[in-house]
PDB file of N, CA and C in Angstrom:
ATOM      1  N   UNK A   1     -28.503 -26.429  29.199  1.00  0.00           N
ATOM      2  CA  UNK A   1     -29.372 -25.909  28.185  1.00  0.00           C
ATOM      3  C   UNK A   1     -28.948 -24.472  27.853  1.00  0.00           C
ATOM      4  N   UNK A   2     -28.844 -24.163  26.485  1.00  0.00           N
ATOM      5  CA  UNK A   2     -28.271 -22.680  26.062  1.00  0.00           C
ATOM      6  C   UNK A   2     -29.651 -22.038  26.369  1.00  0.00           C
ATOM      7  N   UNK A   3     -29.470 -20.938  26.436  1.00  0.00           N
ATOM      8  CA  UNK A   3     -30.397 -19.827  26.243  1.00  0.00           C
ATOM      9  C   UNK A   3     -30.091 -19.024  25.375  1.00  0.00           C
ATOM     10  N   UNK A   4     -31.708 -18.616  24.656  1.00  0.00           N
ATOM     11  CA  UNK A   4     -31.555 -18.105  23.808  1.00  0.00           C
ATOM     12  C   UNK A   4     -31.670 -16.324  23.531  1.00  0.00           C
ATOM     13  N   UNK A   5     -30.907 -16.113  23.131  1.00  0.00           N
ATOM     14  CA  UNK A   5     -30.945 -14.708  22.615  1.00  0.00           C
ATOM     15  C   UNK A   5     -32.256 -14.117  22.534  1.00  0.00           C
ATOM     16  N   UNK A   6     -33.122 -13.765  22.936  1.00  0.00           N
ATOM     17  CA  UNK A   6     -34.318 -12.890  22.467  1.00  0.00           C
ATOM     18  C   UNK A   6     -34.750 -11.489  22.092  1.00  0.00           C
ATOM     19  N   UNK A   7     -35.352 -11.176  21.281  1.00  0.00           N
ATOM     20  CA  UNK A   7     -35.175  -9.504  20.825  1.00  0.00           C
ATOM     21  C   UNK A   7     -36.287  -8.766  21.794  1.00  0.00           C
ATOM     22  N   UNK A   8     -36.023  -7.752  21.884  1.00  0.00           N
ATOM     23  CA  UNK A   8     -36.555  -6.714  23.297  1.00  0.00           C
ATOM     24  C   UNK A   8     -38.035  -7.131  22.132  1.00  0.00           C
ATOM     25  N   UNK A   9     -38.792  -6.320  23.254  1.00  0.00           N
ATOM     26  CA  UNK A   9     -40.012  -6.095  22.661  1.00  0.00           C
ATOM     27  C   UNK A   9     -40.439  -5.088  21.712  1.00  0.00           C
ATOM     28  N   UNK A  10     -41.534  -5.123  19.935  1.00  0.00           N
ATOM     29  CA  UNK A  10     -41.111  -3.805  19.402  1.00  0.00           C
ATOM     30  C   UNK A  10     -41.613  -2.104  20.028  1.00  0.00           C
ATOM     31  N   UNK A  11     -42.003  -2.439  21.097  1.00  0.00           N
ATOM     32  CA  UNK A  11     -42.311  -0.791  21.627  1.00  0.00           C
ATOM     33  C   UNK A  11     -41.050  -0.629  21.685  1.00  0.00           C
ATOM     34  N   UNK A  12     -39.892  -1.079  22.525  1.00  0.00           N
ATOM     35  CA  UNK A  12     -38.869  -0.654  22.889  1.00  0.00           C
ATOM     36  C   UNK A  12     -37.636  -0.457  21.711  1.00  0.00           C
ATOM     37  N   UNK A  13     -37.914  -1.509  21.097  1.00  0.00           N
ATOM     38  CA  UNK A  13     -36.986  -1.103  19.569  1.00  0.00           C
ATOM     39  C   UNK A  13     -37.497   0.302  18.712  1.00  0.00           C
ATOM     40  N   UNK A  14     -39.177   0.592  18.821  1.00  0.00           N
ATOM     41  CA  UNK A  14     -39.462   1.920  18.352  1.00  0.00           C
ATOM     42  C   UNK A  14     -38.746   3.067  19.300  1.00  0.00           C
ATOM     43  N   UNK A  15     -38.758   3.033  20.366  1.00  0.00           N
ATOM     44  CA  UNK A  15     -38.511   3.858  21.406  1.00  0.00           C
ATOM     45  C   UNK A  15     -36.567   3.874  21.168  1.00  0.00           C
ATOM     46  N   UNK A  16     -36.211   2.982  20.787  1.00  0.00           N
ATOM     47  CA  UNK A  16     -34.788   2.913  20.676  1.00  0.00           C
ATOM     48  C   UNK A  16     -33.885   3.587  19.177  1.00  0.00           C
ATOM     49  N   UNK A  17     -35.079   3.384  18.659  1.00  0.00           N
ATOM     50  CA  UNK A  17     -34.702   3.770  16.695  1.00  0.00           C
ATOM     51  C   UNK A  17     -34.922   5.274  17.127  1.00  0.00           C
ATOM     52  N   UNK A  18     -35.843   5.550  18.014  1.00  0.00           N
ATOM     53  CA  UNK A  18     -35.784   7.134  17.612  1.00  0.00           C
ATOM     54  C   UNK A  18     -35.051   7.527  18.183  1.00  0.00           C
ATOM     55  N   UNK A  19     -34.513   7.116  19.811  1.00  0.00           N
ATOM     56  CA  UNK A  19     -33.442   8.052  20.686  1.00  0.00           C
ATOM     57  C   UNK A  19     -32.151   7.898  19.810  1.00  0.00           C
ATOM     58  N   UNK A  20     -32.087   6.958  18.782  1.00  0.00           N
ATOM     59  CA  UNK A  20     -30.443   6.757  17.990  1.00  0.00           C
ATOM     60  C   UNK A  20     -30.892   8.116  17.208  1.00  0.00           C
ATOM     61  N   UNK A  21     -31.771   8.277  16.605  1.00  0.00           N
ATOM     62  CA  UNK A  21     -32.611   9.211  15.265  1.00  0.00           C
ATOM     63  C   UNK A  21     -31.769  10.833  15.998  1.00  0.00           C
ATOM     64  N   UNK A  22     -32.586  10.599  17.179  1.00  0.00           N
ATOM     65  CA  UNK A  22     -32.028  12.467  17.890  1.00  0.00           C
ATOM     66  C   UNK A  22     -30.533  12.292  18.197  1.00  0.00           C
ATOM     67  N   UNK A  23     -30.268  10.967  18.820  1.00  0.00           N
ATOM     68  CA  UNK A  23     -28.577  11.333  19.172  1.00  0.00           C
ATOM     69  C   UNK A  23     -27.819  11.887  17.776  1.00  0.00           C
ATOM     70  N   UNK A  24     -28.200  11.466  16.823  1.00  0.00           N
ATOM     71  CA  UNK A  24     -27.405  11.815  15.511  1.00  0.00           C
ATOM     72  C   UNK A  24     -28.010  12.939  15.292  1.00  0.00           C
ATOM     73  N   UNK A  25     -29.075  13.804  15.515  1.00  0.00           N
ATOM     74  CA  UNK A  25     -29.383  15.178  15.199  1.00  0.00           C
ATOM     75  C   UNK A  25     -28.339  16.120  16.312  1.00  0.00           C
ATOM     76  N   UNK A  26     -28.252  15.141  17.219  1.00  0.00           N
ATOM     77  CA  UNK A  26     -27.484  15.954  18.917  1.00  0.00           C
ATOM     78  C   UNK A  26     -26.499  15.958  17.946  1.00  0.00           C
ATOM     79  N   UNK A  27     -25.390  15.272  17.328  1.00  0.00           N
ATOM     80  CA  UNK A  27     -24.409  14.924  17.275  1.00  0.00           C
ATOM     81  C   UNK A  27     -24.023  15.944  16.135  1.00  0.00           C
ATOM     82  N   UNK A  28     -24.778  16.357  14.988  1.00  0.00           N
ATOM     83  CA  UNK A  28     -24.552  16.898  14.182  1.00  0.00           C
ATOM     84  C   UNK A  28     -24.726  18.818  14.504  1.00  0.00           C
ATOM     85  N   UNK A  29     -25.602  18.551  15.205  1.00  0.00           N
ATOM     86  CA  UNK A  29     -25.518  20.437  16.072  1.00  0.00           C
ATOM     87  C   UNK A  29     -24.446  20.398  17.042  1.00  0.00           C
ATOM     88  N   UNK A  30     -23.723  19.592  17.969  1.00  0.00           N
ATOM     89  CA  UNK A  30     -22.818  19.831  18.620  1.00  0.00           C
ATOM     90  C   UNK A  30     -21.343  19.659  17.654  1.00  0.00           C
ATOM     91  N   UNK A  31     -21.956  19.299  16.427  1.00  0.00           N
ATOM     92  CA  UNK A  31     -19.741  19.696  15.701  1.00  0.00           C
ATOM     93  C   UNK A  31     -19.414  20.252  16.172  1.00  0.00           C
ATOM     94  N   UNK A  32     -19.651  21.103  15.439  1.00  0.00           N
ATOM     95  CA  UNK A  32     -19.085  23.024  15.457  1.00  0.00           C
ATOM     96  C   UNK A  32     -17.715  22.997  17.042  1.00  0.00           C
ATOM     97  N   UNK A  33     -18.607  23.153  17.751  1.00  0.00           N
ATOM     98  CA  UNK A  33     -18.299  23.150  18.878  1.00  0.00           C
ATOM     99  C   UNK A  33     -17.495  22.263  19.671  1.00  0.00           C
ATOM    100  N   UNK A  34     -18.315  21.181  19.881  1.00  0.00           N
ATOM    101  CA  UNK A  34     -17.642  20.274  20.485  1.00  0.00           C
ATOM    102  C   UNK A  34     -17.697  18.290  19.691  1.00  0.00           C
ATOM    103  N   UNK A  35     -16.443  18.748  18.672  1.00  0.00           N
ATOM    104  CA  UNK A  35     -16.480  17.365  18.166  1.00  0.00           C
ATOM    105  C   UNK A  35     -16.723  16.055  19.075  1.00  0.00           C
ATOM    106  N   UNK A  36     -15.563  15.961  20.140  1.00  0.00           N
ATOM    107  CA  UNK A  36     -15.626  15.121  20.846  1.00  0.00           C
ATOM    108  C   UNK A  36     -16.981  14.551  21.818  1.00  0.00           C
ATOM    109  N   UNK A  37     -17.515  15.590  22.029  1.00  0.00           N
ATOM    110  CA  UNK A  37     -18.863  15.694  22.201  1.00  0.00           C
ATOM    111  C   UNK A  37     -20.254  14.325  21.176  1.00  0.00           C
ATOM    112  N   UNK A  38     -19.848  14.750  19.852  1.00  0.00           N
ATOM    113  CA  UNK A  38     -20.745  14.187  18.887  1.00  0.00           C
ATOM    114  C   UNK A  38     -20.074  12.787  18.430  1.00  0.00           C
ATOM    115  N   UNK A  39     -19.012  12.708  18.801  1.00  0.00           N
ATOM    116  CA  UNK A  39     -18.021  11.219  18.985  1.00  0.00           C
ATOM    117  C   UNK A  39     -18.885  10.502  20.070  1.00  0.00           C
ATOM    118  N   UNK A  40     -19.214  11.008  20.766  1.00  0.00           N
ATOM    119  CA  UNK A  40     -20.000  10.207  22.109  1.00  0.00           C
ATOM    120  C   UNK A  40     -21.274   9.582  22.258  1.00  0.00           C
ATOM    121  N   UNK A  41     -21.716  10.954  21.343  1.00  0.00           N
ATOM    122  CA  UNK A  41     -23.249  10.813  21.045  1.00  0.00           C
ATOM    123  C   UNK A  41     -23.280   9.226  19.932  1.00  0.00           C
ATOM    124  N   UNK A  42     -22.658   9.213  19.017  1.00  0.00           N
ATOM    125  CA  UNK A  42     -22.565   8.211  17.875  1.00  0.00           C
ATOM    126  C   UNK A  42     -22.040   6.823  19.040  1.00  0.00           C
ATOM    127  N   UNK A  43     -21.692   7.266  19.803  1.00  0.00           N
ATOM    128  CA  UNK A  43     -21.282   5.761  20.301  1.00  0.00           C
ATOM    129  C   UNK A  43     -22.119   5.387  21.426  1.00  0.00           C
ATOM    130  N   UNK A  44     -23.045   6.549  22.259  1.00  0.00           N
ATOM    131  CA  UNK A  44     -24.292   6.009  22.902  1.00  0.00           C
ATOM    132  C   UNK A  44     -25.272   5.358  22.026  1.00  0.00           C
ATOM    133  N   UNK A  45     -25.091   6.084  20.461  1.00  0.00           N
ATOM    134  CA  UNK A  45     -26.123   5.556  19.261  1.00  0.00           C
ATOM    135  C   UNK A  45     -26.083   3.737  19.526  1.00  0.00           C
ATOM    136  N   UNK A  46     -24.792   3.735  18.723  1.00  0.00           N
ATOM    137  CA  UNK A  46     -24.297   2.473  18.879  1.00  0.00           C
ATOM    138  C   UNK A  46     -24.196   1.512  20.191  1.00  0.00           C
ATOM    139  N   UNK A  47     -24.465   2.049  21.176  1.00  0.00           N
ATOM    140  CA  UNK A  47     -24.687   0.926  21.922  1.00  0.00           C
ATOM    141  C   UNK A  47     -26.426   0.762  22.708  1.00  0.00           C
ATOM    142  N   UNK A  48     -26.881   1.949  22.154  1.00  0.00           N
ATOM    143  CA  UNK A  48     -28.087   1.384  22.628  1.00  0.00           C
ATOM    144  C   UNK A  48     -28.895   0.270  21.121  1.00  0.00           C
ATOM    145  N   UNK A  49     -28.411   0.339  19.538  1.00  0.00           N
ATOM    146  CA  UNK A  49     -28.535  -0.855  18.871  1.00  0.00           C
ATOM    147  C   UNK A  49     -28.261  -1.771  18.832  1.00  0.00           C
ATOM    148  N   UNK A  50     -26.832  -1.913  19.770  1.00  0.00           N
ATOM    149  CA  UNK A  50     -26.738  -3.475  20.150  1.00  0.00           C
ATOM    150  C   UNK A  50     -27.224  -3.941  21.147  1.00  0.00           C
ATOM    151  N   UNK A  51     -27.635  -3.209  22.482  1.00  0.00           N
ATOM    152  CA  UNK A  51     -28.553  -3.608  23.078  1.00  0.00           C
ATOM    153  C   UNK A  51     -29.899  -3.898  22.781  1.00  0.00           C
ATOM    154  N   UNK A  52     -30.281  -3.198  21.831  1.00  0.00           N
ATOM    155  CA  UNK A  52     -32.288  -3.355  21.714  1.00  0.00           C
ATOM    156  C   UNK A  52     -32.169  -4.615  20.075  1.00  0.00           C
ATOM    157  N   UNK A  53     -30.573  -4.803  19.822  1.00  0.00           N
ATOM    158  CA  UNK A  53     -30.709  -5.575  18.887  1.00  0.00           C
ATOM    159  C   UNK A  53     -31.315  -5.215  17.598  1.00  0.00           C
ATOM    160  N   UNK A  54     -31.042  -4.028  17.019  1.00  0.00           N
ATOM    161  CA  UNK A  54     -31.996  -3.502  16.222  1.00  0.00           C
ATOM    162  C   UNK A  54     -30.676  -2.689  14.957  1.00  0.00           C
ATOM    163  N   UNK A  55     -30.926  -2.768  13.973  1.00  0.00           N
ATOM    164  CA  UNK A  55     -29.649  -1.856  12.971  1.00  0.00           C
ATOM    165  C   UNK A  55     -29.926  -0.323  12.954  1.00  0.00           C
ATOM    166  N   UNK A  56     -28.912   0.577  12.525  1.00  0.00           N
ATOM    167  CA  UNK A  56     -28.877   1.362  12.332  1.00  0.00           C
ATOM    168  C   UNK A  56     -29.252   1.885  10.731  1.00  0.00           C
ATOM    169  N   UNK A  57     -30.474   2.500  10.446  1.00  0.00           N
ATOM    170  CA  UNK A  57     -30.735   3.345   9.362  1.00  0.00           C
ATOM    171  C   UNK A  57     -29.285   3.656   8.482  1.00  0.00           C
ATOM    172  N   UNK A  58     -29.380   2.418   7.242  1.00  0.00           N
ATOM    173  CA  UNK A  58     -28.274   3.223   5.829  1.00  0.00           C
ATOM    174  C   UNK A  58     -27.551   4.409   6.225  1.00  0.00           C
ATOM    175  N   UNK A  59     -29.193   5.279   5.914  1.00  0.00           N
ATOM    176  CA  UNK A  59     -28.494   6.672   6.131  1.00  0.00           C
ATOM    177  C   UNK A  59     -27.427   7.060   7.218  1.00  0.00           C
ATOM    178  N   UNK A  60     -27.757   6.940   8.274  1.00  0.00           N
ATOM    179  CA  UNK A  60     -27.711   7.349   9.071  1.00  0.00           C
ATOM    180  C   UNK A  60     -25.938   6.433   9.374  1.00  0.00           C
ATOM    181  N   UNK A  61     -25.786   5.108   8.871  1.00  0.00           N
ATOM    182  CA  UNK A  61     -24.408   4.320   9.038  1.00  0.00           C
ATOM    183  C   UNK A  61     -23.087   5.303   8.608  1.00  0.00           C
ATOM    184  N   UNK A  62     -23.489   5.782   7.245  1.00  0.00           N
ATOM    185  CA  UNK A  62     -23.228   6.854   6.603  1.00  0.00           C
ATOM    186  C   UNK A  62     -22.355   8.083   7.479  1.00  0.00           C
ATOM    187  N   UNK A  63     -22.875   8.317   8.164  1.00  0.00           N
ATOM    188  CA  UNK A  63     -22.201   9.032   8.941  1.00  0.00           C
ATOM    189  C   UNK A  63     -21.455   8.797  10.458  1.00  0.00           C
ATOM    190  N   UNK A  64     -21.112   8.053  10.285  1.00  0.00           N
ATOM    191  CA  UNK A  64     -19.819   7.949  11.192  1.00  0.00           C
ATOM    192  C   UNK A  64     -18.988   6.786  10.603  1.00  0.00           C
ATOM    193  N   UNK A  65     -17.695   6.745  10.779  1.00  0.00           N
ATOM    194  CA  UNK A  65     -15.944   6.034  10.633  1.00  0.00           C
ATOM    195  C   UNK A  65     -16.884   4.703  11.559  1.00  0.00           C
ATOM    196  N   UNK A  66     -16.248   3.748  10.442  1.00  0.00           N
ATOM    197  CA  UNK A  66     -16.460   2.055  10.945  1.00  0.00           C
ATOM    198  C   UNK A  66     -15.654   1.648  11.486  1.00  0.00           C
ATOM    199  N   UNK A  67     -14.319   2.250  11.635  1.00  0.00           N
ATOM    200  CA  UNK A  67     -12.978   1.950  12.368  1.00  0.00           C
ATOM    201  C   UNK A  67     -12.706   2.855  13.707  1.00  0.00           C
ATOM    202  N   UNK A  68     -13.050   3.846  13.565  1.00  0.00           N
ATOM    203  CA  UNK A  68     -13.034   4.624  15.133  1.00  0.00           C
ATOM    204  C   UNK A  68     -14.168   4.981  15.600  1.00  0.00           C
ATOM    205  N   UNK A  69     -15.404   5.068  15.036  1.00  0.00           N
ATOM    206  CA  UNK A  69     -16.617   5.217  15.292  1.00  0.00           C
ATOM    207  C   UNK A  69     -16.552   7.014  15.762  1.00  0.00           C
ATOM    208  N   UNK A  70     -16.434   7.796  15.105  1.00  0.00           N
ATOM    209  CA  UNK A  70     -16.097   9.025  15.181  1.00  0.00           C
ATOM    210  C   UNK A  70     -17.508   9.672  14.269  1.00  0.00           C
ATOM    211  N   UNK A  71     -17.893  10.865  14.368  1.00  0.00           N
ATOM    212  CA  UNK A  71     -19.093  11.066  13.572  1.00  0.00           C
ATOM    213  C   UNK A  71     -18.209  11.857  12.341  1.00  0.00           C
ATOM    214  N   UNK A  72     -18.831  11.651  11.016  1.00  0.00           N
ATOM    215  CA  UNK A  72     -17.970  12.184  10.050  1.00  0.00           C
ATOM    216  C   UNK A  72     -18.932  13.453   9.531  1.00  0.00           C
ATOM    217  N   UNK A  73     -18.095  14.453   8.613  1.00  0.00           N
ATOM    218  CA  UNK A  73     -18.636  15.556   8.637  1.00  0.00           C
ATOM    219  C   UNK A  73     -17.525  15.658   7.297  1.00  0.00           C
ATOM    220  N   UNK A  74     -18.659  16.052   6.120  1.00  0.00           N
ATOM    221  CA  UNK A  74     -17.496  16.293   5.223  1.00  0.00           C
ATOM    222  C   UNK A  74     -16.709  17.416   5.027  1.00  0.00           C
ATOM    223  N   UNK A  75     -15.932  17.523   4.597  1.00  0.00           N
ATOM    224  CA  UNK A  75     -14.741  18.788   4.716  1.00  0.00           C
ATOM    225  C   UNK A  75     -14.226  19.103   5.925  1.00  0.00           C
ATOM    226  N   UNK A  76     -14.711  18.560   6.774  1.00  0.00           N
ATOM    227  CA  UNK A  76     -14.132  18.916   8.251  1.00  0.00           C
ATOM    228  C   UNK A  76     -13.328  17.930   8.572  1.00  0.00           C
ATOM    229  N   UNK A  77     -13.426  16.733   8.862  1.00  0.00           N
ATOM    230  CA  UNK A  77     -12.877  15.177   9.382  1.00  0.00           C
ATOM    231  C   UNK A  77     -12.968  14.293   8.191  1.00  0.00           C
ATOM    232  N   UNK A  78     -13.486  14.360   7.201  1.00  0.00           N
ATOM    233  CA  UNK A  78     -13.387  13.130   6.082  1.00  0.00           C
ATOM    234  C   UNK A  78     -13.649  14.029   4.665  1.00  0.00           C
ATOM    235  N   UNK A  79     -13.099  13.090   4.395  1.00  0.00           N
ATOM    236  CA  UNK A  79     -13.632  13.442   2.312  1.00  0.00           C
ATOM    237  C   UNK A  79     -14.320  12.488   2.189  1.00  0.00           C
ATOM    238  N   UNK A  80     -14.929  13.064   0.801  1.00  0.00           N
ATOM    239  CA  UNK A  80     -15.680  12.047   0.384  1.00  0.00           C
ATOM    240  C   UNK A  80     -15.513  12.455  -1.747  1.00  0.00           C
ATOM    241  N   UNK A  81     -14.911  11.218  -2.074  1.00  0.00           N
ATOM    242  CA  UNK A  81     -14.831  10.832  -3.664  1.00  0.00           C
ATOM    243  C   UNK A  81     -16.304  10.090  -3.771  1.00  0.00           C
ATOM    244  N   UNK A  82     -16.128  10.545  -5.398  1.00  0.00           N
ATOM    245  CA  UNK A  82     -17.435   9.529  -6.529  1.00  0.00           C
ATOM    246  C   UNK A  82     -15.951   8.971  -7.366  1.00  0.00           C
ATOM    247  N   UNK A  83     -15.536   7.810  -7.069  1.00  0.00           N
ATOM    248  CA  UNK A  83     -15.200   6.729  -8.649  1.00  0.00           C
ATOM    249  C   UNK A  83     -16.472   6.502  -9.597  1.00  0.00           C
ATOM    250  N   UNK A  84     -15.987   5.555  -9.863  1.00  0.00           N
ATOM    251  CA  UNK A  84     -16.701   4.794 -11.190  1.00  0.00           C
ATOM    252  C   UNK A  84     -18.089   4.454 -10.724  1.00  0.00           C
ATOM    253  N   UNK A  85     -17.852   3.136  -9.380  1.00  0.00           N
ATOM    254  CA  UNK A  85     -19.496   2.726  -9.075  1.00  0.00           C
ATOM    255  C   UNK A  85     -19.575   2.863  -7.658  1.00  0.00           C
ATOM    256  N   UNK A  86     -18.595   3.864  -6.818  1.00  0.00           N
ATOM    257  CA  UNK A  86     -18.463   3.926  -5.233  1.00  0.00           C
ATOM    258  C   UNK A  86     -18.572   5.351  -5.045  1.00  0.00           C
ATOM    259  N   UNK A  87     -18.968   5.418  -3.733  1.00  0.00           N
ATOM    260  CA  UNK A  87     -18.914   6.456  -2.858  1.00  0.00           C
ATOM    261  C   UNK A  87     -17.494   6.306  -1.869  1.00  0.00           C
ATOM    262  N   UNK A  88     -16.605   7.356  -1.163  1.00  0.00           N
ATOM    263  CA  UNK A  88     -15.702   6.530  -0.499  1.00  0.00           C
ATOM    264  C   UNK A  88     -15.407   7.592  -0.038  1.00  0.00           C
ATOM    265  N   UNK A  89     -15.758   7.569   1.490  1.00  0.00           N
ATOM    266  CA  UNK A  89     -15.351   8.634   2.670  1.00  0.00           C
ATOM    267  C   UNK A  89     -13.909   8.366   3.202  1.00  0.00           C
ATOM    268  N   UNK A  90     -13.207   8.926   3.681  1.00  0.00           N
ATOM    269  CA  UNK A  90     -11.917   8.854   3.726  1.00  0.00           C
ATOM    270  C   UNK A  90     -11.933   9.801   5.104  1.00  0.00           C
ATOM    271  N   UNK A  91     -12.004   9.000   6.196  1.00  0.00           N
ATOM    272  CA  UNK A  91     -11.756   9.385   7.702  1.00  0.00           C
ATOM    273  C   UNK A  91     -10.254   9.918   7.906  1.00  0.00           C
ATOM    274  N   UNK A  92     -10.250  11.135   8.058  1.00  0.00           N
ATOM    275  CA  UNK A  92      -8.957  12.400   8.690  1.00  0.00           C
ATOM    276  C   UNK A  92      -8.856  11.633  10.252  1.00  0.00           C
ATOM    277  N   UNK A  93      -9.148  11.257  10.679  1.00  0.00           N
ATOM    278  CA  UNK A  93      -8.823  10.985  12.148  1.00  0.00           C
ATOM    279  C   UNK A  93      -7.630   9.873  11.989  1.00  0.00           C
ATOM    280  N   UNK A  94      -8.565   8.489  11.073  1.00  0.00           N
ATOM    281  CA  UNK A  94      -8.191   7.280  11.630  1.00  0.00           C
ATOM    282  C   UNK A  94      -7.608   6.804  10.075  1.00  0.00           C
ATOM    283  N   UNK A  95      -7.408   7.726   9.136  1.00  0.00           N
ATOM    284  CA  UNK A  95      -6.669   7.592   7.934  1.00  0.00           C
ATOM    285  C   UNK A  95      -7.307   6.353   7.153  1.00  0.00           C
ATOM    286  N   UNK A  96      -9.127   5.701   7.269  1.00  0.00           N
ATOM    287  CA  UNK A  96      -9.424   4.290   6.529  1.00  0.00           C
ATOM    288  C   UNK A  96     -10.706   4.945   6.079  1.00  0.00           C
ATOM    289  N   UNK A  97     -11.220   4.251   5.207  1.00  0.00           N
ATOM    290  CA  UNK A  97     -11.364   4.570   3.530  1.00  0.00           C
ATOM    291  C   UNK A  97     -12.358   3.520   4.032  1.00  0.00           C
ATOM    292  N   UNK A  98     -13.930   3.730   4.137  1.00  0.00           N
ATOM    293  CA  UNK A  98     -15.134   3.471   3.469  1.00  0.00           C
ATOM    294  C   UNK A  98     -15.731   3.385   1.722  1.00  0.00           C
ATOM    295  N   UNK A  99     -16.098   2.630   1.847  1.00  0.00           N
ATOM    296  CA  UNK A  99     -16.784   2.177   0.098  1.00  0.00           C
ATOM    297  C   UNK A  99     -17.778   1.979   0.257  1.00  0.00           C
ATOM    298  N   UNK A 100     -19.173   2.943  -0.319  1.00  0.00           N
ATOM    299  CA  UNK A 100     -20.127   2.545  -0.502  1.00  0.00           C
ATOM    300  C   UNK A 100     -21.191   2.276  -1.840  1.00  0.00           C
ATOM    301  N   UNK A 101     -21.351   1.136  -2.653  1.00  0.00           N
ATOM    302  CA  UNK A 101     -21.941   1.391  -4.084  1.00  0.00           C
ATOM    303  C   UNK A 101     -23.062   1.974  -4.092  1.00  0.00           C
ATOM    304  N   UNK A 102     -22.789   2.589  -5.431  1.00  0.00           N
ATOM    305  CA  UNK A 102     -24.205   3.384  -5.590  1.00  0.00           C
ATOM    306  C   UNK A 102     -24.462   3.040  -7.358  1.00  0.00           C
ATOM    307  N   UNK A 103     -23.901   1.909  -7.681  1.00  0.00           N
ATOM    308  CA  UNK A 103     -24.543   1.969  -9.209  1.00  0.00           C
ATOM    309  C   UNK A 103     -26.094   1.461  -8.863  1.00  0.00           C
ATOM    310  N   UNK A 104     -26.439   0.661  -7.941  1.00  0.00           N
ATOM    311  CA  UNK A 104     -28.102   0.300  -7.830  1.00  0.00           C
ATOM    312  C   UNK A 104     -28.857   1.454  -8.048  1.00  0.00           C
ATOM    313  N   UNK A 105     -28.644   2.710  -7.285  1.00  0.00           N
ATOM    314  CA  UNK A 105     -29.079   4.049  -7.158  1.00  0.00           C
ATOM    315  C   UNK A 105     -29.534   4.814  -8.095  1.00  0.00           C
ATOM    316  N   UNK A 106     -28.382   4.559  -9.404  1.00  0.00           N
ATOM    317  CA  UNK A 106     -28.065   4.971 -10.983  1.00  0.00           C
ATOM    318  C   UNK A 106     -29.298   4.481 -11.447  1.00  0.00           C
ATOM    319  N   UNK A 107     -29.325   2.634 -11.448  1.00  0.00           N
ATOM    320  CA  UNK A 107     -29.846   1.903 -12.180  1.00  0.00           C
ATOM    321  C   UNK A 107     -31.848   1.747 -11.531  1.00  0.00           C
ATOM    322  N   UNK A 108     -31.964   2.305 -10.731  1.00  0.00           N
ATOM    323  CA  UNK A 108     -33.000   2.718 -10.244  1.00  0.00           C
ATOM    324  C   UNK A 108     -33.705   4.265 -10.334  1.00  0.00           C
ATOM    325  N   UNK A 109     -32.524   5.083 -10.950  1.00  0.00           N
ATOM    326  CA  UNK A 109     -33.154   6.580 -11.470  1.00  0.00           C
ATOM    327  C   UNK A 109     -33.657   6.018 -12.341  1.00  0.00           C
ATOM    328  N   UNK A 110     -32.434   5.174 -13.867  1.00  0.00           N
ATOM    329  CA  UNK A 110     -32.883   4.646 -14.708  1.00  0.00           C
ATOM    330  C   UNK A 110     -34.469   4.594 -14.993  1.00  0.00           C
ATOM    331  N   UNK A 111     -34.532   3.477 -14.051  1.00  0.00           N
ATOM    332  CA  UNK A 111     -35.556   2.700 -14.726  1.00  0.00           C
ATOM    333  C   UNK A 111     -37.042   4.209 -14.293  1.00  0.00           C
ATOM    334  N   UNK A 112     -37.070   4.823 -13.408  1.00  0.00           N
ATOM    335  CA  UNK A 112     -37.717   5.895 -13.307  1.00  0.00           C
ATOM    336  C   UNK A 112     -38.320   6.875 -14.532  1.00  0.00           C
ATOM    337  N   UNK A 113     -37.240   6.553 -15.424  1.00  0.00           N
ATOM    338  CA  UNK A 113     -37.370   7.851 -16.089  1.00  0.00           C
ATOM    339  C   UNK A 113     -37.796   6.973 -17.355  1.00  0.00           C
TER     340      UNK A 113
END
């Protein structure tokens, strides 16, 4: 008989969304200083969401390389272009190129106004 996968309980997924929430505040006050440092922090992020089974906040994906898992920082370790309907960070470490659309974004001021 398989067993099945089950998701933690949601106290612990609340308790888990926020310690990812501060590691990425840790991660972004320790640049400066110690990059490698905030490389670590992003990858304790990341493994306490695959443990509690839970995603990581848009925003928050946003900032770190999907290929080295490095925390990104613009002008320092990545660029970042506007094309036509993308966003596209461009990781200095690991030389690969994120795409993220943002015409929904456009088309949702739109309809705002």
């Amino acid at each position: 008989m398989k067993r099945k996968h089950q998701k933690k309980p949601i106290e612990q997924q609340k308790i888990a969304l926020e310690r990812i929430k501060v590691l990425f505040k840790e991660a972004k006050a320790a640049f400066k200083e110690y990059p490698k440092l905030s490389d670590k922090y992003v990858d304790r992020a990341r493994k306490i969401a695959m443990k509690y089974k839970i995603s990581i906040p848009s925003s928050l994906k946003k900032q770190f390389c999907k290929h080295c898992y490095c925390y990104l920082m613009p002008a320092e370790n990545c660029t970042v272009r506007l094309t036509k309907q993308k966003i596209v960070y461009y990781c200095k470490s690991c030389k690969h190129y994120a795409r993220y659309p943002y015409n929904t974004e456009i088309k949702a001021r739109r309809a705002r106004l």
